[in-house]
C-alpha atoms as a PDB file:
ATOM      1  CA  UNK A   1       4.588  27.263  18.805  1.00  0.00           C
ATOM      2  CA  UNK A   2       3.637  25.290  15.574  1.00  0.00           C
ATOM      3  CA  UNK A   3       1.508  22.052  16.447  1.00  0.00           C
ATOM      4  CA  UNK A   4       3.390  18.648  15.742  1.00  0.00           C
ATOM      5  CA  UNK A   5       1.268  16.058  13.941  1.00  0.00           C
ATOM      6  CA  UNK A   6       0.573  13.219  16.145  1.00  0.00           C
ATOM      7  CA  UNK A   7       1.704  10.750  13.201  1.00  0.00           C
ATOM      8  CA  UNK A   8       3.925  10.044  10.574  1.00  0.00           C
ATOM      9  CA  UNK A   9       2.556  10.347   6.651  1.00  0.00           C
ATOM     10  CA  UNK A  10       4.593   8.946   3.875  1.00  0.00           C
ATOM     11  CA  UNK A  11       4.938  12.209   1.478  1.00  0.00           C
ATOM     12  CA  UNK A  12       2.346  12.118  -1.608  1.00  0.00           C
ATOM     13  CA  UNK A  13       5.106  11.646  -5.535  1.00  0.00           C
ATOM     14  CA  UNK A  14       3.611  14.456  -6.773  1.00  0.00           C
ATOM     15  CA  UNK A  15       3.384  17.209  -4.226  1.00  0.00           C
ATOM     16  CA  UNK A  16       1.278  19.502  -5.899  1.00  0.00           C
ATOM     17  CA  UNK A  17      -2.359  18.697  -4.893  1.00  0.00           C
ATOM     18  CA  UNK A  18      -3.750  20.313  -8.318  1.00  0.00           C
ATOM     19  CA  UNK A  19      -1.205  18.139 -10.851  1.00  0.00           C
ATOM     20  CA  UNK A  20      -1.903  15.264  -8.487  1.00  0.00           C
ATOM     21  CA  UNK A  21      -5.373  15.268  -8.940  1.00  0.00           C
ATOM     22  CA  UNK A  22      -5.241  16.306 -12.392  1.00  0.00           C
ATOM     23  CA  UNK A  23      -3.459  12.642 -13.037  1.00  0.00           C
ATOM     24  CA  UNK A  24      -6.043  10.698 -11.665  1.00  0.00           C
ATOM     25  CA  UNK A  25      -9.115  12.155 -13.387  1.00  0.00           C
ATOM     26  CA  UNK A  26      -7.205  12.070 -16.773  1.00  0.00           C
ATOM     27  CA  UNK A  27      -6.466   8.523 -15.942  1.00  0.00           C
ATOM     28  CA  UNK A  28      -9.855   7.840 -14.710  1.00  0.00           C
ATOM     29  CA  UNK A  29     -11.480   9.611 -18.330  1.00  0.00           C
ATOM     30  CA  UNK A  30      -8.634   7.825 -20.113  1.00  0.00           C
ATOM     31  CA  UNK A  31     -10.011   4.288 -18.613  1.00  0.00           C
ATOM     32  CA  UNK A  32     -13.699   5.533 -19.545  1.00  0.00           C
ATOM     33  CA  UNK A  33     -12.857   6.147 -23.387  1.00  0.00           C
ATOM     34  CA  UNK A  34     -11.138   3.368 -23.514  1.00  0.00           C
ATOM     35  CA  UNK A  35     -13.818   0.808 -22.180  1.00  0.00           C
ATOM     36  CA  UNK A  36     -16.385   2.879 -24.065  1.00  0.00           C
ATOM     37  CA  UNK A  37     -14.645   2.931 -27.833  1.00  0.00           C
ATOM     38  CA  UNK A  38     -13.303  -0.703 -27.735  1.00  0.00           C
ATOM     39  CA  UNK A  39     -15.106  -2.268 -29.730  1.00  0.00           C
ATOM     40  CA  UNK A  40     -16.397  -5.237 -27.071  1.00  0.00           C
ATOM     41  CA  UNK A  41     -19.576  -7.370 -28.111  1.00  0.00           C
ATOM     42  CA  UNK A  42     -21.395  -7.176 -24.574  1.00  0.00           C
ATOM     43  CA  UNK A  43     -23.973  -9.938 -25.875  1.00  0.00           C
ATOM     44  CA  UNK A  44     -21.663 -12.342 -27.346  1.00  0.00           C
ATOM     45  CA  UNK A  45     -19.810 -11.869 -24.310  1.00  0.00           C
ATOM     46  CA  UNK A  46     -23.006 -13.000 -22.268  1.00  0.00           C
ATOM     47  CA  UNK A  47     -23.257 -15.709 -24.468  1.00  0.00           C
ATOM     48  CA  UNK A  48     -19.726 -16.690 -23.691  1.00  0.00           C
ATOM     49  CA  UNK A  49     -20.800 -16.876 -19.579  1.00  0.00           C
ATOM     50  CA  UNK A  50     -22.760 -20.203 -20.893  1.00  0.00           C
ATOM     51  CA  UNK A  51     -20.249 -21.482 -23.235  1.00  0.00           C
ATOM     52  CA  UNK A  52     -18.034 -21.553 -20.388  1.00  0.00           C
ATOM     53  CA  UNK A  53     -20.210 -23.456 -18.312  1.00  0.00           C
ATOM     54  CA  UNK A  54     -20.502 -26.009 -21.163  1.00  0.00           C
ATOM     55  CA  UNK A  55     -16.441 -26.680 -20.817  1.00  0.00           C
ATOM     56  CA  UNK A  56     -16.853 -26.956 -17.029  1.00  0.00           C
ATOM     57  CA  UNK A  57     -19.238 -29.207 -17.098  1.00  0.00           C
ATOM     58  CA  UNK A  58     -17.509 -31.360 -20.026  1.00  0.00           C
ATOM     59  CA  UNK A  59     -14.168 -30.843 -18.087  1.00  0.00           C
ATOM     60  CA  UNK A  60     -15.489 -32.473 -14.622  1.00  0.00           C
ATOM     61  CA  UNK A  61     -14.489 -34.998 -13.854  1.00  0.00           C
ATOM     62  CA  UNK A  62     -11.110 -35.235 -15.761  1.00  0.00           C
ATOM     63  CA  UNK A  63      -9.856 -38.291 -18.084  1.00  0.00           C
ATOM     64  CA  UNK A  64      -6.579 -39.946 -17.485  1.00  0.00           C
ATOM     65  CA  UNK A  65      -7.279 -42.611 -19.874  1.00  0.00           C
ATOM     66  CA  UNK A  66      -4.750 -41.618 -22.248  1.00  0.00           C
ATOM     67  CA  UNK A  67      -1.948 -41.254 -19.788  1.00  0.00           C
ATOM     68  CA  UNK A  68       0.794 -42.444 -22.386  1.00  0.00           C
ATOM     69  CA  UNK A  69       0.015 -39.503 -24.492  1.00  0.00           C
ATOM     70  CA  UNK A  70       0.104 -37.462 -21.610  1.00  0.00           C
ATOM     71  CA  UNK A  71       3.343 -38.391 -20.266  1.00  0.00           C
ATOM     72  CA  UNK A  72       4.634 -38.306 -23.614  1.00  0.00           C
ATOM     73  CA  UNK A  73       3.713 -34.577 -24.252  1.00  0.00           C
ATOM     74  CA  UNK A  74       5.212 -33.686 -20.797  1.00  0.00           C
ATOM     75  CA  UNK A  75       8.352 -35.067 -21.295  1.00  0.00           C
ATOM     76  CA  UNK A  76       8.539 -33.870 -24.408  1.00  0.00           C
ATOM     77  CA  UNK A  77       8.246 -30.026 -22.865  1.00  0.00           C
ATOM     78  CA  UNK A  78      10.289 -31.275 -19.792  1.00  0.00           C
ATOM     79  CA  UNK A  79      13.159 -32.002 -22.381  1.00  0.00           C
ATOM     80  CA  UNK A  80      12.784 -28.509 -24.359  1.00  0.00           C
ATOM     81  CA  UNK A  81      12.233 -27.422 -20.670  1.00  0.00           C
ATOM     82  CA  UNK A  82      15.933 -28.246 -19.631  1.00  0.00           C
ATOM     83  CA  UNK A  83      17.623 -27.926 -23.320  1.00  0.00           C
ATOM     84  CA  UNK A  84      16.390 -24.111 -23.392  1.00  0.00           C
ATOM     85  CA  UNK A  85      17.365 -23.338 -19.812  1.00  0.00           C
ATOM     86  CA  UNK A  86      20.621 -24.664 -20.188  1.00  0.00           C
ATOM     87  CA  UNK A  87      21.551 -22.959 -23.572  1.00  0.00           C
ATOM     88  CA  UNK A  88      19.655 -19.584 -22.394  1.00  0.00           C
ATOM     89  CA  UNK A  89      21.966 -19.879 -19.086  1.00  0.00           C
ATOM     90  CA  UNK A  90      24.922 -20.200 -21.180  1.00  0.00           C
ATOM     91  CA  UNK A  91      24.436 -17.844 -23.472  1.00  0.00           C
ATOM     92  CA  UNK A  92      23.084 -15.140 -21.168  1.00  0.00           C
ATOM     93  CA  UNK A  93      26.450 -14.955 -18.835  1.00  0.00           C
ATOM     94  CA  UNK A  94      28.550 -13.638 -21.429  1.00  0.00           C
ATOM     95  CA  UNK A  95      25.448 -11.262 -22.601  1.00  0.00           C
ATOM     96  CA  UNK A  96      25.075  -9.794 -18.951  1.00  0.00           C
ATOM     97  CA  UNK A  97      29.176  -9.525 -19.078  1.00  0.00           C
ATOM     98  CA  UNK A  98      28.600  -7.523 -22.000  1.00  0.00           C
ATOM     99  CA  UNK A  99      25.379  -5.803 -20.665  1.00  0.00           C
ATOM    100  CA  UNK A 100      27.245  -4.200 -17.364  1.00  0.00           C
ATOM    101  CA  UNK A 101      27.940  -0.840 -17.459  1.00  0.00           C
ATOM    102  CA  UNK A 102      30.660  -1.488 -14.865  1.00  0.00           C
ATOM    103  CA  UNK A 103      32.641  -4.182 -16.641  1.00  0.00           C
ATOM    104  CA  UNK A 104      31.909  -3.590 -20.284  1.00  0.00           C
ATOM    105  CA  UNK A 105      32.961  -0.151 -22.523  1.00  0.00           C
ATOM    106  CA  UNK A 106      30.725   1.547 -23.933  1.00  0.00           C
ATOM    107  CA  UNK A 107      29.990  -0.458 -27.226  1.00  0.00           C
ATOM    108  CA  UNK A 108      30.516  -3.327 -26.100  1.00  0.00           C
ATOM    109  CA  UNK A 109      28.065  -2.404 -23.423  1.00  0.00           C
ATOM    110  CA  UNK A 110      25.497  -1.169 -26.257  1.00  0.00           C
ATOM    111  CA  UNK A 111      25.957  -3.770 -28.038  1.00  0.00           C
ATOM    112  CA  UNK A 112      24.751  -6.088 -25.110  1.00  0.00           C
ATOM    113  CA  UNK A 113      21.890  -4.100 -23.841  1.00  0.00           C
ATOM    114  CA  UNK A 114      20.458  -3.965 -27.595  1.00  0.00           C
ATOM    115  CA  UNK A 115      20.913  -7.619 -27.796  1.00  0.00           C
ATOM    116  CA  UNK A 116      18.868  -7.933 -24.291  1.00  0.00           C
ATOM    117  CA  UNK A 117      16.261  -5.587 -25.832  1.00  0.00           C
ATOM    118  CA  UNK A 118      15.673  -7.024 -29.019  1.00  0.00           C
ATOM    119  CA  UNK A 119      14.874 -11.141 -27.062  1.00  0.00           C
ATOM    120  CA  UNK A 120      12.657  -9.254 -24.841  1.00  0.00           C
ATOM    121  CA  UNK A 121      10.705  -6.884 -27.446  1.00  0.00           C
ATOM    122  CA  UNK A 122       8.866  -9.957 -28.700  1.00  0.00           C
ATOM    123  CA  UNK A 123       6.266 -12.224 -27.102  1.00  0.00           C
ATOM    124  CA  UNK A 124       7.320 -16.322 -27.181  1.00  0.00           C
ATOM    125  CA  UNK A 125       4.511 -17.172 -29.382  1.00  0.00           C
ATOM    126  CA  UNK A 126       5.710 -14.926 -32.057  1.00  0.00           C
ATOM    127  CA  UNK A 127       8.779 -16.257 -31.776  1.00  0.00           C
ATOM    128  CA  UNK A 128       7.310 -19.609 -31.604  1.00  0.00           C
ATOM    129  CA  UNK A 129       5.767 -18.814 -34.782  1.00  0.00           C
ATOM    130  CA  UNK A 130       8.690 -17.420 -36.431  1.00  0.00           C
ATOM    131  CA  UNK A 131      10.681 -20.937 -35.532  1.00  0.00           C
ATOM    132  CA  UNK A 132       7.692 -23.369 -36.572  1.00  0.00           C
ATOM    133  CA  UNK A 133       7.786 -21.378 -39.992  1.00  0.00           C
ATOM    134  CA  UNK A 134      11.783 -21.671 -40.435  1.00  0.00           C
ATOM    135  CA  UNK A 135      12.398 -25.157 -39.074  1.00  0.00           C
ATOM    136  CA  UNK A 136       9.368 -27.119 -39.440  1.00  0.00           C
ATOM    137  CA  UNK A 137       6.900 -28.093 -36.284  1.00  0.00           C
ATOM    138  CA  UNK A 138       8.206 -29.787 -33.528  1.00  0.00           C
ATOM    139  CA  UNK A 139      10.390 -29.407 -30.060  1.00  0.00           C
ATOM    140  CA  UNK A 140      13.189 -27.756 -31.885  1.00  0.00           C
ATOM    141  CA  UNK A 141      10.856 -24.628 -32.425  1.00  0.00           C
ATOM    142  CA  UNK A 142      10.110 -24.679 -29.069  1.00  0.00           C
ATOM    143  CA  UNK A 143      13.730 -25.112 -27.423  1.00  0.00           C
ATOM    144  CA  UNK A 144      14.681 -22.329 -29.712  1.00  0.00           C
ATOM    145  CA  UNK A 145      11.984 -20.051 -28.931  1.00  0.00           C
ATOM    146  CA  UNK A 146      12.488 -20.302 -25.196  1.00  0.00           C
ATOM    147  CA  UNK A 147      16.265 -20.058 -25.542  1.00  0.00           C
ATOM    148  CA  UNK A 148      15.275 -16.341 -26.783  1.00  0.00           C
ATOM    149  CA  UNK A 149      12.944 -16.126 -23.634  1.00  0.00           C
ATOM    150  CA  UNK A 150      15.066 -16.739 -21.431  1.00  0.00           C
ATOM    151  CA  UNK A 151      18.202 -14.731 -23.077  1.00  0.00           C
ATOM    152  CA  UNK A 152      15.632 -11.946 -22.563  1.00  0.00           C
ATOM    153  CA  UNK A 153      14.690 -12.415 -19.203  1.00  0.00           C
ATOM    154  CA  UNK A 154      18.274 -14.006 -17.722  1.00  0.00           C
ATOM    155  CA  UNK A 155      20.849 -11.568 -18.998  1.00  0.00           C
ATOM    156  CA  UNK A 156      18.874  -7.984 -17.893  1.00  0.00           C
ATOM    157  CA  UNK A 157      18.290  -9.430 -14.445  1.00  0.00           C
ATOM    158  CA  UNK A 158      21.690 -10.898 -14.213  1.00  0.00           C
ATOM    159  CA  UNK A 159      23.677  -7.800 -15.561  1.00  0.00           C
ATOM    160  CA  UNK A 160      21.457  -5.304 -13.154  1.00  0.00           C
ATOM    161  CA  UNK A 161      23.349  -8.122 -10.709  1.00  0.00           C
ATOM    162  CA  UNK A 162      26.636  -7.109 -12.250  1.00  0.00           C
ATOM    163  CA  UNK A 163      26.380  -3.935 -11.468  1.00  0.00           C
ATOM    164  CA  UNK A 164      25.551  -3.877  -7.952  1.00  0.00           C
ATOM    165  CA  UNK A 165      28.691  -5.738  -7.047  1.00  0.00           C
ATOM    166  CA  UNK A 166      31.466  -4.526  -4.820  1.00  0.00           C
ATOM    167  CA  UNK A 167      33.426  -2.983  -7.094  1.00  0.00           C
ATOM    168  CA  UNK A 168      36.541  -2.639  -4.150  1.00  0.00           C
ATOM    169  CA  UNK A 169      37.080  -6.677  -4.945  1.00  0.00           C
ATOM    170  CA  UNK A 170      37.437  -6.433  -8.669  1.00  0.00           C
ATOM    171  CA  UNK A 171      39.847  -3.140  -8.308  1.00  0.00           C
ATOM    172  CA  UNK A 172      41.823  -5.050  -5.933  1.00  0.00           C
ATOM    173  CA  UNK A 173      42.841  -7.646  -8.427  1.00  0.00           C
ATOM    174  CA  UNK A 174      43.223  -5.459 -10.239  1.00  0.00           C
ATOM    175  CA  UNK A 175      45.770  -3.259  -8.436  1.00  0.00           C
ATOM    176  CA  UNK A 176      47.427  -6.669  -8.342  1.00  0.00           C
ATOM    177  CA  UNK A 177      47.897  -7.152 -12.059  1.00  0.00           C
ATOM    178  CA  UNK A 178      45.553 -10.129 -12.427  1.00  0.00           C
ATOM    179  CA  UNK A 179      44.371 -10.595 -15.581  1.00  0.00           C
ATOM    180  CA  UNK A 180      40.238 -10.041 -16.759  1.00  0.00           C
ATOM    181  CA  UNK A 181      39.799 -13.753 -16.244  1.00  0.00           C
ATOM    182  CA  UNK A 182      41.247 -14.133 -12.917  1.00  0.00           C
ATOM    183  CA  UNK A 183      39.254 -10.977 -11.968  1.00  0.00           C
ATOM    184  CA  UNK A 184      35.897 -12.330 -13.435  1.00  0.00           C
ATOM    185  CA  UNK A 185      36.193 -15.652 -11.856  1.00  0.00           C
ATOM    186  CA  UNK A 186      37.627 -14.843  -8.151  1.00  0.00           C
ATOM    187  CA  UNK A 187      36.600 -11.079  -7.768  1.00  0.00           C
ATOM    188  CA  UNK A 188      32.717 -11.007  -9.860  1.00  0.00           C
ATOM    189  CA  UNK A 189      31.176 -14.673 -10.260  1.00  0.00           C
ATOM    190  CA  UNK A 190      31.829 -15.064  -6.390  1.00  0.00           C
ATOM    191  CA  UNK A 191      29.416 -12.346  -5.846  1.00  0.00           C
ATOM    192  CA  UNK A 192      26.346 -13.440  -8.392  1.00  0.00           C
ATOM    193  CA  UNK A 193      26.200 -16.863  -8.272  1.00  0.00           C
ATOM    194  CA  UNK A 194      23.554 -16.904  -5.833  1.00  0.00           C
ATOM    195  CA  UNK A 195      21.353 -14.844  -7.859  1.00  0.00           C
ATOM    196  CA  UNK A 196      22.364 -17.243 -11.099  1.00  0.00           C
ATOM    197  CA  UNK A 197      21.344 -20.140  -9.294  1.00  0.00           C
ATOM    198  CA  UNK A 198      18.307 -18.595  -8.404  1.00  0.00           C
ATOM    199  CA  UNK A 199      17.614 -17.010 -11.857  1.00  0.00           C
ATOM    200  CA  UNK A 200      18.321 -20.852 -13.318  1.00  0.00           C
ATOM    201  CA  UNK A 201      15.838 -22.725 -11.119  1.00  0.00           C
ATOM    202  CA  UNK A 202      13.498 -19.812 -11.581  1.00  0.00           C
ATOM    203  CA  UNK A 203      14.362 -19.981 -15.635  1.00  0.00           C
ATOM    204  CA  UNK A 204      13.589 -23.786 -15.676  1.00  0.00           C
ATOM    205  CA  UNK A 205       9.741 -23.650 -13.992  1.00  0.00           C
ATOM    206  CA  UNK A 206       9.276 -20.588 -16.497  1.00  0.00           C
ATOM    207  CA  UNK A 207       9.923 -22.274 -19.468  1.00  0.00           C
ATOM    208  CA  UNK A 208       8.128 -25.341 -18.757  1.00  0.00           C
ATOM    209  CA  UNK A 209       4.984 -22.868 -18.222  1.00  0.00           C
ATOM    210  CA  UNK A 210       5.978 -21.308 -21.100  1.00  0.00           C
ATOM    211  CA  UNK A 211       6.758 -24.618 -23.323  1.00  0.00           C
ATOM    212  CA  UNK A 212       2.739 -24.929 -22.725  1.00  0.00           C
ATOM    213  CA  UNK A 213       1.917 -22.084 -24.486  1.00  0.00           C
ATOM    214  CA  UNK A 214       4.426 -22.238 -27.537  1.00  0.00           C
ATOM    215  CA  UNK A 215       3.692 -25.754 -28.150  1.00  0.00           C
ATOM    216  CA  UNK A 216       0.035 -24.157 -28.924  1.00  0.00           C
ATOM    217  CA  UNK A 217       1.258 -23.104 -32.416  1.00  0.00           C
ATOM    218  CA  UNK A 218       3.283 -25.936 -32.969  1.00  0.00           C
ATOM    219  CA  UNK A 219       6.686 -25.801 -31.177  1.00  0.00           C
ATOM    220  CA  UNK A 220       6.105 -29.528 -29.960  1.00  0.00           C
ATOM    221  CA  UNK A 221       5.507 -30.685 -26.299  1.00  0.00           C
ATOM    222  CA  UNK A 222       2.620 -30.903 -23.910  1.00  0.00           C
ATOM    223  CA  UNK A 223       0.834 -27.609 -25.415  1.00  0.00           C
ATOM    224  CA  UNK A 224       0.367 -29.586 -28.887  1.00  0.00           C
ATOM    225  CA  UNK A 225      -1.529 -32.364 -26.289  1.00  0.00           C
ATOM    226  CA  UNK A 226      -3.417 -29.966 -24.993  1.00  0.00           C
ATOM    227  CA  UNK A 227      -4.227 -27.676 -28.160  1.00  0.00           C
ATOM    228  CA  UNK A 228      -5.330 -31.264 -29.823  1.00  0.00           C
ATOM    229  CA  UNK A 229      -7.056 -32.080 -26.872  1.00  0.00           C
ATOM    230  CA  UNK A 230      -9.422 -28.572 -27.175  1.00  0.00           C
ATOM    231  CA  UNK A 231      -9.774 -29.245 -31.085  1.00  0.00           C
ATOM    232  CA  UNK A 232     -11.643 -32.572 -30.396  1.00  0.00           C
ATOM    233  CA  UNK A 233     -13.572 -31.228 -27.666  1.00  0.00           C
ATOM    234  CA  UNK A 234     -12.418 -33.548 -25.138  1.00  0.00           C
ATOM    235  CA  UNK A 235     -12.374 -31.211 -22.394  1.00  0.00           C
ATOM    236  CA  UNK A 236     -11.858 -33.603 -19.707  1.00  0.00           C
ATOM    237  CA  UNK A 237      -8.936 -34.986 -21.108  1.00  0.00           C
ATOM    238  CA  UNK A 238      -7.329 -31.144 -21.297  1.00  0.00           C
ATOM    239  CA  UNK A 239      -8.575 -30.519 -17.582  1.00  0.00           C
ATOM    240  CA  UNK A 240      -6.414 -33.429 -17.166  1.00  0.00           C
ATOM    241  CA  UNK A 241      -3.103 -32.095 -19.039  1.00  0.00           C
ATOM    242  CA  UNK A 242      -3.526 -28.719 -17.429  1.00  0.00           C
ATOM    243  CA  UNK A 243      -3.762 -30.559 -13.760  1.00  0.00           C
ATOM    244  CA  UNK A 244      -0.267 -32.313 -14.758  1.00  0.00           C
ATOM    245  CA  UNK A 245       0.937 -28.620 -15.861  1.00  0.00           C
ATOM    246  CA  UNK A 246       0.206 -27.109 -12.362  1.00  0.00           C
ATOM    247  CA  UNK A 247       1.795 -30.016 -10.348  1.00  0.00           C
ATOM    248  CA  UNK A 248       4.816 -30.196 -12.417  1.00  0.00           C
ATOM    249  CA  UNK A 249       5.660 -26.730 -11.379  1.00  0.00           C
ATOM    250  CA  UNK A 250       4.410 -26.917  -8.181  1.00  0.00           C
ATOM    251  CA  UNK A 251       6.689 -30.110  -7.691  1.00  0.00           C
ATOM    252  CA  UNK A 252       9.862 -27.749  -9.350  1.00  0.00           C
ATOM    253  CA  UNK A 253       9.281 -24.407  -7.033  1.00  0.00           C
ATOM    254  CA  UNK A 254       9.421 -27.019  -3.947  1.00  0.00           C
ATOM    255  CA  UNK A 255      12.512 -28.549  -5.615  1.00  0.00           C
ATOM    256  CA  UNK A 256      14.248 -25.424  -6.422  1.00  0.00           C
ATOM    257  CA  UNK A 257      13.733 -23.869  -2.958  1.00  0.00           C
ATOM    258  CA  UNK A 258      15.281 -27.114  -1.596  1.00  0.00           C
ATOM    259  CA  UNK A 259      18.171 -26.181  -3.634  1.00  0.00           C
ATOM    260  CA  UNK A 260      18.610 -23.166  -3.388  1.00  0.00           C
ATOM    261  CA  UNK A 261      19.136 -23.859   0.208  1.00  0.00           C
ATOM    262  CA  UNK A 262      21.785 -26.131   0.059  1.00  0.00           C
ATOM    263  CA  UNK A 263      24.043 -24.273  -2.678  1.00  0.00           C
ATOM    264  CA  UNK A 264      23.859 -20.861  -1.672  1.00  0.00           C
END
């Protein structure tokens, strides 16, 4: 009588030991070359180790002085903040419609998913970049930018929604001669708003991260602040702009959770 193992082991994804193996050296040489042909400067990098210590020490302890700049540049990104979460919301609904293999045909459905592929090929900043250059520096870069980002992000997650729903509600309206409309809005949006409402608080924290990082290259808000603030050396006064950065968002992922819990 065969001997029963005296415990339970999850099952290796790749069951032959010599391919298995074969993977992680070929990884392992792949992460060797790679390290070994980029073309890092190991000394400058040293050098950097004290450079950094020279923008800790002139961030410590951080300058509030200028608060009305400050509070300027943050409501500045809180405003492209809200504007692009609002427009990316409403525009991404009727792209994840479109996007659902389960509600769509086929090129409509293509024509969706392409859409979602093409606002999440690029990074914000080039996008941010492409804005600045075709209408001028400023928030309006940066609201449209971010209205991209979060078409990208939004409508896949949101359509993958789509198509988990019970399908037995919408076929049931169906069978009852509603029309699409009646079906979307009593049979499909019943089932996803709590993951829109999610994806919408989650969408608003994002972009104000993100309206940091755009407003780098010139798409306005509190990033400008705090790219100026690096140019003049005045790293205390950035130390301060990234502190208001982190409690902003900490203050909107308490918020959203409080929310979230009374609408869903």
């Amino acid at each position: 009588m065969t001997a029963q193992p005296d415990h339970w082991r999850k099952p290796h994804m790749i069951k032959t030991p010599l391919l298995r193996y074969g993977i992680y050296i070929a990884a392992l040489v792949y992460f060797v070359l790679t390290i070994a042909t980029l073309p890092i400067d190991w000394q400058r990098a040293a050098e950097g180790l004290e450079r950094a210590g020279r923008i800790f020490n002139g961030a410590f302890p951080p300058n509030f002085e200028r608060s009305g700049l400050l509070i300027s540049g943050f409501l500045e990104s809180l405003k492209i903040a809200i504007l692009a979460s609002t427009g990316g919301m409403l525009l991404s609904v009727p792209l994840a419609f479109m996007a659902a293999s389960n509600i769509s045909p086929k090129p409509i459905y293509y024509l969706g998913r392409g859409t979602i592929i093409i606002a999440r090929s690029f990074h914000p900043v080039i996008v941010a970049i492409i804005f600045v250059k075709a209408v001028g520096f400023g928030p309006l870069a940066g609201a449209l930018t971010l209205i991209i980002y979060s078409i990208g992000f939004v409508a896949k997650l949101l359509a993958e929604r789509i198509e988990e729903i019970d399908f037995g509600q919408v076929e049931a309206l169906r069978a009852s001669g509603a029309p699409f409309l009646s079906t979307m809005f009593y049979a499909i949006f019943p089932q996803i708003m709590p993951r829109m409402i999610g994806l919408g608080m989650y969408q608003l924290d994002s972009n104000l991260r993100a309206s940091a990082v755009v407003g780098i290259v010139g798409a306005g808000g509190i990033g400008s602040t705090l790219a100026n603030a690096f140019g003049r050396y005045d790293y205390d006064f950035a130390l301060a702009i990234t502190m208001v950065i982190v409690g902003a968002i900490l203050i909107l992922e308490a918020a959203s959770g409080v929310i979230r819990k009374q609408l869903i």
